[in-house]
Protein backbone atom coordinates (compact mmCIF):
# COMPACT_ATOMS: atom_id res chain seq x y z
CA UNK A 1 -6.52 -18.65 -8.20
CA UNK A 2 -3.71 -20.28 -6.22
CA UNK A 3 -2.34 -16.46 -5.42
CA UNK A 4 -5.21 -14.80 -4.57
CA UNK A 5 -5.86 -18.15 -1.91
CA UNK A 6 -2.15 -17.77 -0.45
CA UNK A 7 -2.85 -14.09 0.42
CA UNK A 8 -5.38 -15.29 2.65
CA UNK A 9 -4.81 -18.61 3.70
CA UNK A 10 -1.65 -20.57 5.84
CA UNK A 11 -2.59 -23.91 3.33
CA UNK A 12 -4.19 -24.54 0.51
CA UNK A 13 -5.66 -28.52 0.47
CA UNK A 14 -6.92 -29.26 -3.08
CA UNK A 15 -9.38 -32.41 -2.39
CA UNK A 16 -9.63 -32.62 -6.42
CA UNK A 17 -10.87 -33.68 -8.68
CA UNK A 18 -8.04 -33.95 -10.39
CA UNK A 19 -9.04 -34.47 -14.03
CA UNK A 20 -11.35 -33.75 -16.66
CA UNK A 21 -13.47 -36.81 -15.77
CA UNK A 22 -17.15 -36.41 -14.67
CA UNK A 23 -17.22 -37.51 -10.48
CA UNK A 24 -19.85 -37.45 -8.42
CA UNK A 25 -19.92 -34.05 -6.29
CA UNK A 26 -21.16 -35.56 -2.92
CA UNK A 27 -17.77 -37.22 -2.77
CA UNK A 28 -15.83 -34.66 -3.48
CA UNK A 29 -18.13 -32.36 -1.22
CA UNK A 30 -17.54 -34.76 1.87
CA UNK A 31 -13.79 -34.98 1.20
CA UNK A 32 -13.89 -31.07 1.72
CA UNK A 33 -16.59 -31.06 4.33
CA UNK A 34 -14.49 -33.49 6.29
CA UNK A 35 -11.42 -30.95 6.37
CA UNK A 36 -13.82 -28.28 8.42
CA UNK A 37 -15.42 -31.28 10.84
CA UNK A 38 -11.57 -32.56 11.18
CA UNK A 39 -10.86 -29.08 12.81
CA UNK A 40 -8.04 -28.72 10.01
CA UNK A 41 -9.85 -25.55 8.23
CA UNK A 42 -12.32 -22.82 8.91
CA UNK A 43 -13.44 -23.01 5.78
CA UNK A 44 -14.05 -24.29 2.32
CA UNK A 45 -15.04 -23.80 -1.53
CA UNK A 46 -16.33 -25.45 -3.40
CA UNK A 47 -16.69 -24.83 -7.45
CA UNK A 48 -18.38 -27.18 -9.32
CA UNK A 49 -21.18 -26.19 -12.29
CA UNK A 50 -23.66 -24.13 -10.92
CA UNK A 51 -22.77 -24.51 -7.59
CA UNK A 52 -25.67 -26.01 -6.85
CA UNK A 53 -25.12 -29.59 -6.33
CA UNK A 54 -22.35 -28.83 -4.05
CA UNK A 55 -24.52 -26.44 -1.98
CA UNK A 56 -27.16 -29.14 -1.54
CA UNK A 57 -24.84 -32.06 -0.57
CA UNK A 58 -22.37 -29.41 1.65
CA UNK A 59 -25.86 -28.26 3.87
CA UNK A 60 -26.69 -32.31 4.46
CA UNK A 61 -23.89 -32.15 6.74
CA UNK A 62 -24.34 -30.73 10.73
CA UNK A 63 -22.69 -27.71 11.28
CA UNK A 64 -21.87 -26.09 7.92
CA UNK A 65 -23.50 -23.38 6.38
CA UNK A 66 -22.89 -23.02 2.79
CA UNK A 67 -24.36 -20.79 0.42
CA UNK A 68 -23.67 -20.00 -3.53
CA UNK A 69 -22.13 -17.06 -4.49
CA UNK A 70 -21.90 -15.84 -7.80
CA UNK A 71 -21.10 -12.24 -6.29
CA UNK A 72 -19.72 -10.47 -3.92
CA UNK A 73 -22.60 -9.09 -2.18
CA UNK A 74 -24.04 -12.52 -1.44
CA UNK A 75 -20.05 -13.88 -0.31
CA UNK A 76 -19.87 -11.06 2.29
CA UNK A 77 -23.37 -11.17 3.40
CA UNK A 78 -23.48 -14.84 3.47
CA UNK A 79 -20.04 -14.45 5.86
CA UNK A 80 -20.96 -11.90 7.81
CA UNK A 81 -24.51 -12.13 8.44
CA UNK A 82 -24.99 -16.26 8.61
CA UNK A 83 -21.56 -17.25 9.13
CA UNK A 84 -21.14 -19.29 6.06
CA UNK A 85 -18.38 -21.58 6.02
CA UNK A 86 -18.63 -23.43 3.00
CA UNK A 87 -18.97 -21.30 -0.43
CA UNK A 88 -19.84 -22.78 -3.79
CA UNK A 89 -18.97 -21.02 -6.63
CA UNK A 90 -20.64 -22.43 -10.64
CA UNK A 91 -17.74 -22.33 -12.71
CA UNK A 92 -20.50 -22.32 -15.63
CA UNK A 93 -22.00 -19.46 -14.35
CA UNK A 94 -19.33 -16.99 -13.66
CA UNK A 95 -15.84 -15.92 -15.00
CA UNK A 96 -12.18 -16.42 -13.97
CA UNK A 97 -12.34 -12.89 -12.65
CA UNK A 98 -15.82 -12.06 -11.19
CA UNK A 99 -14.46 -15.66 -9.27
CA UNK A 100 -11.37 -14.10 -7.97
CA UNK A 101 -13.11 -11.30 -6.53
CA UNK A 102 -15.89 -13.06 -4.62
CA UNK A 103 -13.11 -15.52 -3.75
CA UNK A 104 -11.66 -12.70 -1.86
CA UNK A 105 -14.35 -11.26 -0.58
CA UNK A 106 -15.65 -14.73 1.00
CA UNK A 107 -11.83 -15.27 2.36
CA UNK A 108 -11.71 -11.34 3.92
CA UNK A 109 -15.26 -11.41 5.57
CA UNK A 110 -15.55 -12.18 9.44
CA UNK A 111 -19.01 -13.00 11.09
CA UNK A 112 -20.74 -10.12 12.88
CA UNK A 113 -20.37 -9.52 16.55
CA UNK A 114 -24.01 -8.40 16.71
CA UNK A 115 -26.46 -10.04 18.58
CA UNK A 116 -29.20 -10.73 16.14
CA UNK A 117 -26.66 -12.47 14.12
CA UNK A 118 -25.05 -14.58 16.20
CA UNK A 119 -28.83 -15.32 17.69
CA UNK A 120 -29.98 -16.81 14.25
CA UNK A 121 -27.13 -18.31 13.59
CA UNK A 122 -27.78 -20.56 16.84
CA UNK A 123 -31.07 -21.00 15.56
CA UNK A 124 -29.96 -23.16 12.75
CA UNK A 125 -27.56 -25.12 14.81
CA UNK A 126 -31.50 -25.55 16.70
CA UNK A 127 -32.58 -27.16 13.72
CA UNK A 128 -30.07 -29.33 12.70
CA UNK A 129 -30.29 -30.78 16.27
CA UNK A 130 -34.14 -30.87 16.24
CA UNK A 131 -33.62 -32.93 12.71
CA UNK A 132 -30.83 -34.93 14.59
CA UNK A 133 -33.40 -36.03 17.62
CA UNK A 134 -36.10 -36.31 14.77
CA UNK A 135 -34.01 -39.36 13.06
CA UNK A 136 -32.63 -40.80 16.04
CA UNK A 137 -36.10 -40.80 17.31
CA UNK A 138 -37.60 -42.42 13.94
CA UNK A 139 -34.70 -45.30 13.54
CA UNK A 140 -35.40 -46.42 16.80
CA UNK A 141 -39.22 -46.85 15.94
CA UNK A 142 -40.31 -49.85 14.01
């Protein structure tokens, strides 16, 4: 997988884990997350076993949008249509090729310049700031 990341990307930072060992994703999901909210990447991946877990725990943080994709149509739609920035792949689910290509196809897509897009794309930075307000609101009560 290294190759088919250094045809598309200046650096490759591997945030592990780094053996066989069970961790617990959320940790290794921030350590990623933090990369993209350090303005050091655009994006990130994420593989863990379904790709679930990751997914969940990646979308808890403001201002990524991260989706799993077990295909290609869903990496490029994802990309293009909701500006995804975080993509989770199961390494349970799918195969060392079928991950290549939706690796590449994730890495190759670029957000569309239309309107309606971009428009609902704002709409969920809406929400996460309405959810922001909502907490900040609610801690100060009580």
């Amino acid at each position: 997988m290294t190759s088919v990341l250094a045809q598309h990307c200046d650096q490759i930072i591997d945030v592990g884990p780094n053996s066989d060992s069970p961790v617990d994703f959320p940790d290794v999901t921030r350590n990623a997350i933090s990369l993209i909210r350090d303005g050091k990447v655009k994006r990130v991946i994420l593989l863990c076993g379904t790709g679930a877990g990751a997914c969940i725990a990646a979308n808890k943080i403001p201002g990524i949008r991260a989706a799993v994709c077990h295909d290609t149509f869903v990496a490029r739609q994802a990309v293009e249509h909701d500006d995804m920035n975080v993509m989770c792949i199961g390494a349970w689910i799918i195969g060392p090729q079928v991950a290549r290509d939706v690796i590449e196809t994730f890495l190759a897509s670029e957000f569309s310049t239309e309107e309606h897009f971009r428009r609902r794309v704002e709409k969920l930075g809406d929400l996460e700031r309405e959810a922001a307000r909502s907490l900040t609101q609610s801690s100060g009560q009580g």
